[in-house]
Protein backbone atom coordinates (compact mmCIF):
# COMPACT_ATOMS: atom_id res chain seq x y z
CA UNK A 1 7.22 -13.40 -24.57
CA UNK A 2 7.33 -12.58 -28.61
CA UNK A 3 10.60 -11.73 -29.42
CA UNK A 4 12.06 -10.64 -26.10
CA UNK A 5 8.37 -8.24 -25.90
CA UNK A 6 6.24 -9.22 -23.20
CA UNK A 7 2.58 -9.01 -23.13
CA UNK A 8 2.94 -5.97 -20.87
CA UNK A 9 5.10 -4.29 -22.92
CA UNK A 10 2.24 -4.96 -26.01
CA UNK A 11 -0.66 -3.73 -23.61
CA UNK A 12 1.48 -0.47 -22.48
CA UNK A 13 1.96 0.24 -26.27
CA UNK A 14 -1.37 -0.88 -27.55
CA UNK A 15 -2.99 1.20 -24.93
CA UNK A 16 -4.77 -2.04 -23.34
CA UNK A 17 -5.50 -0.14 -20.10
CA UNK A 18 -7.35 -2.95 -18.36
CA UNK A 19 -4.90 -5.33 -19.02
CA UNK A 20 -2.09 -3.12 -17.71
CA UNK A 21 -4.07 -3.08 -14.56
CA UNK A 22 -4.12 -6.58 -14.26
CA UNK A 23 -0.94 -7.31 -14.94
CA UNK A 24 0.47 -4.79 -12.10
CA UNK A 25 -2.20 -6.21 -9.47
CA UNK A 26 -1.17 -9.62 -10.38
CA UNK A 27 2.44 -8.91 -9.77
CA UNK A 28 3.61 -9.46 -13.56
CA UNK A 29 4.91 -6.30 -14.05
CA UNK A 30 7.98 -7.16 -13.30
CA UNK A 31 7.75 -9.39 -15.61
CA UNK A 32 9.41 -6.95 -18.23
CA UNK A 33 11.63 -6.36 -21.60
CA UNK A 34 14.22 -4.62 -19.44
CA UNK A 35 12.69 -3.04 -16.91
CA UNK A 36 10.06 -1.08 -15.92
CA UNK A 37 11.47 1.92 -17.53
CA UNK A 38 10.31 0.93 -21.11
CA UNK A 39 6.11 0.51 -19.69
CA UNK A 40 6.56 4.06 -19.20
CA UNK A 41 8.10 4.92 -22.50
CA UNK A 42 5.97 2.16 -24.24
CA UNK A 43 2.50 3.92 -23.37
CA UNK A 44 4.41 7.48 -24.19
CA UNK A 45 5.16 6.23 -27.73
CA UNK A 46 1.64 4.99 -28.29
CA UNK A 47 0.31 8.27 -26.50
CA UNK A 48 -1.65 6.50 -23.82
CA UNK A 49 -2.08 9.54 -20.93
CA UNK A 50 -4.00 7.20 -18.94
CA UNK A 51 -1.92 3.97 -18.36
CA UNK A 52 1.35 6.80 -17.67
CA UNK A 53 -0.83 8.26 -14.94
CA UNK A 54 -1.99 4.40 -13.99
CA UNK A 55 1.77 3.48 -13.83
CA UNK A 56 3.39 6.63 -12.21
CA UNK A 57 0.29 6.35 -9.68
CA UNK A 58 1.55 2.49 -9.19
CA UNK A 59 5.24 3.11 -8.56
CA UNK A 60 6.49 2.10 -11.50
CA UNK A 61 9.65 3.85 -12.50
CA UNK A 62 9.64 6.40 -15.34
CA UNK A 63 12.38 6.88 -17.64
CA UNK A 64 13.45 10.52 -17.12
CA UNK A 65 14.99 12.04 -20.39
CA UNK A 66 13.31 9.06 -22.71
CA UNK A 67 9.65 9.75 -21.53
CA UNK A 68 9.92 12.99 -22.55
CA UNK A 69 11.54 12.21 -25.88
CA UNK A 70 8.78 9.17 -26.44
CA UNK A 71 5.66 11.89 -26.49
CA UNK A 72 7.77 14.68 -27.74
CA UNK A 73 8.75 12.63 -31.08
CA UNK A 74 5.54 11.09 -32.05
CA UNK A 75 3.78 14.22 -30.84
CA UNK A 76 2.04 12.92 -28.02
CA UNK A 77 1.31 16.37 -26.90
CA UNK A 78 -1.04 15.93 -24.03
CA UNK A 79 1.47 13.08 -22.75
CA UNK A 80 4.48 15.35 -23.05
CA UNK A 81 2.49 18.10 -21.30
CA UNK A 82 1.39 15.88 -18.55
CA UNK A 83 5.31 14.76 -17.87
CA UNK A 84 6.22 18.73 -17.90
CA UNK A 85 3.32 19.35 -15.30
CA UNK A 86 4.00 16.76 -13.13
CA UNK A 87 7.40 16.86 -13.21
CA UNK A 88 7.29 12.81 -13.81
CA UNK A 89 10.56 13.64 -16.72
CA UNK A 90 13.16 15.41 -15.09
CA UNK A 91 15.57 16.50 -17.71
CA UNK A 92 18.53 15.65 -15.75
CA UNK A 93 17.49 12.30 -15.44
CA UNK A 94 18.50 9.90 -17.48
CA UNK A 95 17.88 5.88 -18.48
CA UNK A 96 20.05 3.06 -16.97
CA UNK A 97 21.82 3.22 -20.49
CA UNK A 98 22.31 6.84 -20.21
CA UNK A 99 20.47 7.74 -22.54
């Protein structure tokens, strides 16, 4: 961990697909900052389509409201319209935090 940011977290936002992969078949995703809410938002701020659709496709939990707000605010168009499509950011959902 490098300050409280695990190498998950890094490879989500980086857009280190592979290594994202790994992680979740070796069981360290839960191995998280929080929880797995912020993977989701992570690879939405760095506008990484295909580790959201590798982590929604693996279970891991989105982050309603926030995922939508990640792509939406750093323009991460074809993330944003992937969440609309599939429905993946409800906007009545919200974080833990309730945000």
């Amino acid at each position: 961990m490098i300050n409280k940011v695990t190498p998950f977290r890094i490879a989500a936002f980086k857009g280190h697909l592979e290594m994202c992969q790994l992680l979740v078949a070796h069981g360290k995703a839960n191995n998280v900052d929080q929880d797995n809410k912020w993977m989701v938002c992570a690879a939405c701020y760095g506008g990484h389509l295909d580790i959201v659709k590798h982590f929604f496709g693996t279970g891991i939990d989105n982050c309603g409201r926030l995922a939508l707000a990640a792509a939406s605010f750093h323009g991460r168009d074809d993330v944003l319209r992937h969440l609309l499509s599939e429905e993946k950011a409800s906007g009545g959902k919200s974080s833990d935090k309730g945000q």
